[in-house]
Protein backbone atom coordinates (compact mmCIF):
# COMPACT_ATOMS: atom_id res chain seq x y z
CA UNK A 1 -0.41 -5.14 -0.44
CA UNK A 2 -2.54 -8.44 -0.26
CA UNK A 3 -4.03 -9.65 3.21
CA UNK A 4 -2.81 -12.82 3.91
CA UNK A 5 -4.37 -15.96 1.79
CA UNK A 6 -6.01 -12.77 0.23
CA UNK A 7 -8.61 -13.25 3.04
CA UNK A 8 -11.64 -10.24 1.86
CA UNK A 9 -11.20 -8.53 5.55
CA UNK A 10 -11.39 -5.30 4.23
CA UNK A 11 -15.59 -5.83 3.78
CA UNK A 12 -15.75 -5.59 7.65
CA UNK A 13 -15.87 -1.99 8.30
CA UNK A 14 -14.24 -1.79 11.51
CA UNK A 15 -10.99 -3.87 9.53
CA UNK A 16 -11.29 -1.01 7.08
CA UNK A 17 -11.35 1.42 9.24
CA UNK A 18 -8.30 0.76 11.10
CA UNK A 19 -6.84 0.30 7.59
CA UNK A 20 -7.55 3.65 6.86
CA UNK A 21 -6.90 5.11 9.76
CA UNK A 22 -3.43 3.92 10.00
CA UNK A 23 -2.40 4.56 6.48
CA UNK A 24 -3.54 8.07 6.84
CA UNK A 25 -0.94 8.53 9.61
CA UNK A 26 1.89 7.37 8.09
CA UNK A 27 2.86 11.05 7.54
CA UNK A 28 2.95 11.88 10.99
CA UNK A 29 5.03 8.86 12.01
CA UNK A 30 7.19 9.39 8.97
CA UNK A 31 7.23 13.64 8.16
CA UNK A 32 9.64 12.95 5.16
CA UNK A 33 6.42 11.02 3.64
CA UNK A 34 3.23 12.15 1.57
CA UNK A 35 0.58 10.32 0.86
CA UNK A 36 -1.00 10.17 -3.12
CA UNK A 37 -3.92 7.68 -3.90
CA UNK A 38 -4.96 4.90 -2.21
CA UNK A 39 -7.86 2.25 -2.21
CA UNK A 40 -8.95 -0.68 -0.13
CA UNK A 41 -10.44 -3.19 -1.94
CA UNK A 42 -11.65 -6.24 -0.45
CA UNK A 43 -8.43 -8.01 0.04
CA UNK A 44 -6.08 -5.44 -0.81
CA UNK A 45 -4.56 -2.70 -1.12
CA UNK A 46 -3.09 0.02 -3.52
CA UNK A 47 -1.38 3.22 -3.11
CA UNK A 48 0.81 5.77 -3.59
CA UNK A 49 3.48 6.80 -0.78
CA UNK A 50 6.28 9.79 -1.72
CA UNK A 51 9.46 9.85 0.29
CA UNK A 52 11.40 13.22 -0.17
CA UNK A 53 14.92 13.84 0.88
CA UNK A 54 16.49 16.86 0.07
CA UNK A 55 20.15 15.45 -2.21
CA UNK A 56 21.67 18.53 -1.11
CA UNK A 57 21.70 17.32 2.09
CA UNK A 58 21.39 14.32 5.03
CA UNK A 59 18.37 16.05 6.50
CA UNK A 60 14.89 15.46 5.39
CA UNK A 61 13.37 18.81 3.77
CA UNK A 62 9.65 18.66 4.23
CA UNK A 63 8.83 21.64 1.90
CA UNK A 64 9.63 19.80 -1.09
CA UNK A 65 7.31 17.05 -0.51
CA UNK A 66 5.37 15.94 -3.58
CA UNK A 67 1.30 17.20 -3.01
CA UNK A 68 -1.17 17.94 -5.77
CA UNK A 69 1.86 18.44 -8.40
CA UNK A 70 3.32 15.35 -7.42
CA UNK A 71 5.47 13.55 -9.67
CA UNK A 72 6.31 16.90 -11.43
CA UNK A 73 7.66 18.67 -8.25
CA UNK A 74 10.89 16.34 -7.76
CA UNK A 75 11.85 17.22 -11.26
CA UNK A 76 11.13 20.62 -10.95
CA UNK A 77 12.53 21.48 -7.46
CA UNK A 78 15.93 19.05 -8.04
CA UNK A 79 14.48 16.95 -4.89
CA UNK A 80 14.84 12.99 -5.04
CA UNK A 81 12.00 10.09 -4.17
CA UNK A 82 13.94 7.51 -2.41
CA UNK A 83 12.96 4.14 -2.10
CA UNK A 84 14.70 1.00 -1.03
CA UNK A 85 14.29 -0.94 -4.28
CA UNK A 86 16.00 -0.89 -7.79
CA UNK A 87 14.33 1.30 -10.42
CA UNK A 88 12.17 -1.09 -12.47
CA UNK A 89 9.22 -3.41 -10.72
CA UNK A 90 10.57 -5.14 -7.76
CA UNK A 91 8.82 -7.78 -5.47
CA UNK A 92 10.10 -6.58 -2.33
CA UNK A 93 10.35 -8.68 0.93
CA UNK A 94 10.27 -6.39 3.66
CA UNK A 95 13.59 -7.44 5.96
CA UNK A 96 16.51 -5.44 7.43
CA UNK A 97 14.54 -2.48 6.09
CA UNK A 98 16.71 0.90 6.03
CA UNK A 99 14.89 3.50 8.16
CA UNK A 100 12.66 5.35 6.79
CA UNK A 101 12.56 3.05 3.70
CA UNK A 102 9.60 2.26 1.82
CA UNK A 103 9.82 -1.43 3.39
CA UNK A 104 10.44 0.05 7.03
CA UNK A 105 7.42 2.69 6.70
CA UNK A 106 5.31 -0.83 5.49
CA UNK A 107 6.42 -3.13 8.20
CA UNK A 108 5.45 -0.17 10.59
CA UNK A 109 2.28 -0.15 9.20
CA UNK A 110 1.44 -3.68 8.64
CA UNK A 111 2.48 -4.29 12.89
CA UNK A 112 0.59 -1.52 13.81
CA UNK A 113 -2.57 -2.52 11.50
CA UNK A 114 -2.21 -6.23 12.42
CA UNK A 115 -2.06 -5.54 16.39
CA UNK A 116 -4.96 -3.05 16.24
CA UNK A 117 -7.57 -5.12 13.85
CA UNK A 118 -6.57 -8.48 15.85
CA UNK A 119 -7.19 -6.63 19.40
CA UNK A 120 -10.50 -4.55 18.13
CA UNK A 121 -12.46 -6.52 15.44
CA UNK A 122 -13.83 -10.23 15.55
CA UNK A 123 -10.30 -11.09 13.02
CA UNK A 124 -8.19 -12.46 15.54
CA UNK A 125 -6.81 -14.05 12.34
CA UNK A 126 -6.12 -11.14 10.26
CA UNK A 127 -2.31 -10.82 8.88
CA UNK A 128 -0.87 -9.26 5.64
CA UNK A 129 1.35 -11.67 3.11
CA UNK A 130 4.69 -10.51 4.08
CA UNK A 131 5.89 -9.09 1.21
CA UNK A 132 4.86 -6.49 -1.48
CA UNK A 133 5.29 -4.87 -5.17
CA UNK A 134 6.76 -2.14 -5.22
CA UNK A 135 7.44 0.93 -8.02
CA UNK A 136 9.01 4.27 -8.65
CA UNK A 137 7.32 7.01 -10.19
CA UNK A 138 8.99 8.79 -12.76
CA UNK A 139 7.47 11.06 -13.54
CA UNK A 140 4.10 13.36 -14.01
CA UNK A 141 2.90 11.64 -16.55
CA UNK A 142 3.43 8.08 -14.95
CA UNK A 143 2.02 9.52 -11.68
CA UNK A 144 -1.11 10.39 -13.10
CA UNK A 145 -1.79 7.37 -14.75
CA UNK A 146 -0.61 5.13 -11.77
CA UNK A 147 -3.22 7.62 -9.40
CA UNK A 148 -6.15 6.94 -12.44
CA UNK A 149 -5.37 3.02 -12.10
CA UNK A 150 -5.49 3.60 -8.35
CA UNK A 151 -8.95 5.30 -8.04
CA UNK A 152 -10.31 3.16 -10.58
CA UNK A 153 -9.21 -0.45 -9.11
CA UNK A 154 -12.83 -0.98 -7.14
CA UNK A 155 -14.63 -0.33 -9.93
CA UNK A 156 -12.44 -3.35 -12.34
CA UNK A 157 -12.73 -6.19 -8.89
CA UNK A 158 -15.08 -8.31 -10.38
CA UNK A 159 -12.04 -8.73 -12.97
CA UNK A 160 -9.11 -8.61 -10.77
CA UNK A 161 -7.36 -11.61 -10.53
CA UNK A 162 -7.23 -11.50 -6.71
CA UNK A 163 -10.87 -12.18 -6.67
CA UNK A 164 -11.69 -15.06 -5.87
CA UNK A 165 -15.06 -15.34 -7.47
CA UNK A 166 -13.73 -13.74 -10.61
CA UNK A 167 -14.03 -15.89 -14.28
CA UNK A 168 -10.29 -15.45 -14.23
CA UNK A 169 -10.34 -17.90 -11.34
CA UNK A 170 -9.87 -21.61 -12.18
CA UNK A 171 -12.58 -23.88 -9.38
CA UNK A 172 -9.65 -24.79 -7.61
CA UNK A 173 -8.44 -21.44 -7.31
CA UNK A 174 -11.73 -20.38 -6.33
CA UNK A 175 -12.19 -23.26 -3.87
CA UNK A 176 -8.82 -22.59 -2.31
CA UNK A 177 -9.50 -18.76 -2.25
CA UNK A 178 -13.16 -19.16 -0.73
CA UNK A 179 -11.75 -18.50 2.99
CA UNK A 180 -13.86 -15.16 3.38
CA UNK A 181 -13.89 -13.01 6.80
CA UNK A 182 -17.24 -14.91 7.92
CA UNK A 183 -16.04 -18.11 7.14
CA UNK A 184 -12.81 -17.94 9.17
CA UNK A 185 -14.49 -18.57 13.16
């Protein structure tokens, strides 16, 4: 998830820390969720959220959330990820969200996020873009390599294409992107 105009809030601590703080909640607003990988970077954000339902079933079953074995453990215990999107990449806009949805357990976090950092830090202006990518895991295999990319994604920003001092940035693009955090009073 990008902040909005891909603003660099997240190099304020106290914006990063709500971040954080937040996301590492979502399980106990949301107990049919686990949380895999995750990193803040800059102006962004990437990680990995498991929903579990048990297809036997209407009920949520907690015990067969995904943890360190994730991505194996739905294929080995017969449970299902469920997510509001089709099975390949999706750009997802988050609206008339199903509950408990991958876009409703977003939105809830983006409000929440939003309120807090605009109430509590200097960013009166802070906001996330409104929509999102979006992907299902398959599978162990796919898991691991999505966590690697995850862990690894702070280390590659001087390359990332959402940085806006990066040689993959045209001037324009750089020009247009140059609203940082201590530029926006």
């Amino acid at each position: 998830m990008c902040t909005q105009g891909k603003v660099e809030f997240f190099n304020d601590k106290s914006t990063l820390y709500f971040a954080k703080k937040f996301w590492k909640e979502i399980p106990e607003r949301h107990p049919h969720v686990t949380l895999g990988a995750f990193e803040f970077v800059h102006n962004h954000m990437h990680g990995i959220i498991t929903i579990i339902r048990d297809p036997k079933s209407s009920f949520i079953d907690r015990k067969n959330s995904l943890q360190s074995d994730a991505g194996a453990s739905f294929i080995d215990r017969g449970s299902q990820l469920q997510n509001d999107a089709p099975a390949s990449n999706q750009h997802t806009i988050p609206n008339h969200c199903e509950s408990g949805s991958i876009g409703a357990i977003l939105q809830g976090y983006k409000m929440i996020t939003k309120r807090m950092i605009r109430f509590d830090t200097k960013f009166r202006d802070f906001d996330w873009q409104r929509d999102f990518w979006d992907h299902i895991i398959r599978n162990q295999k796919e898991y691991s390599r999505i966590t690697r990319y995850i862990e690894k994604n702070l280390e590659r920003w001087e390359r990332d294409r959402h940085n806006p001092i990066s040689p993959n940035f045209t001037a324009d693009e750089i020009s247009e992107a140059g609203r940082l955090p201590w530029n926006t009073m």
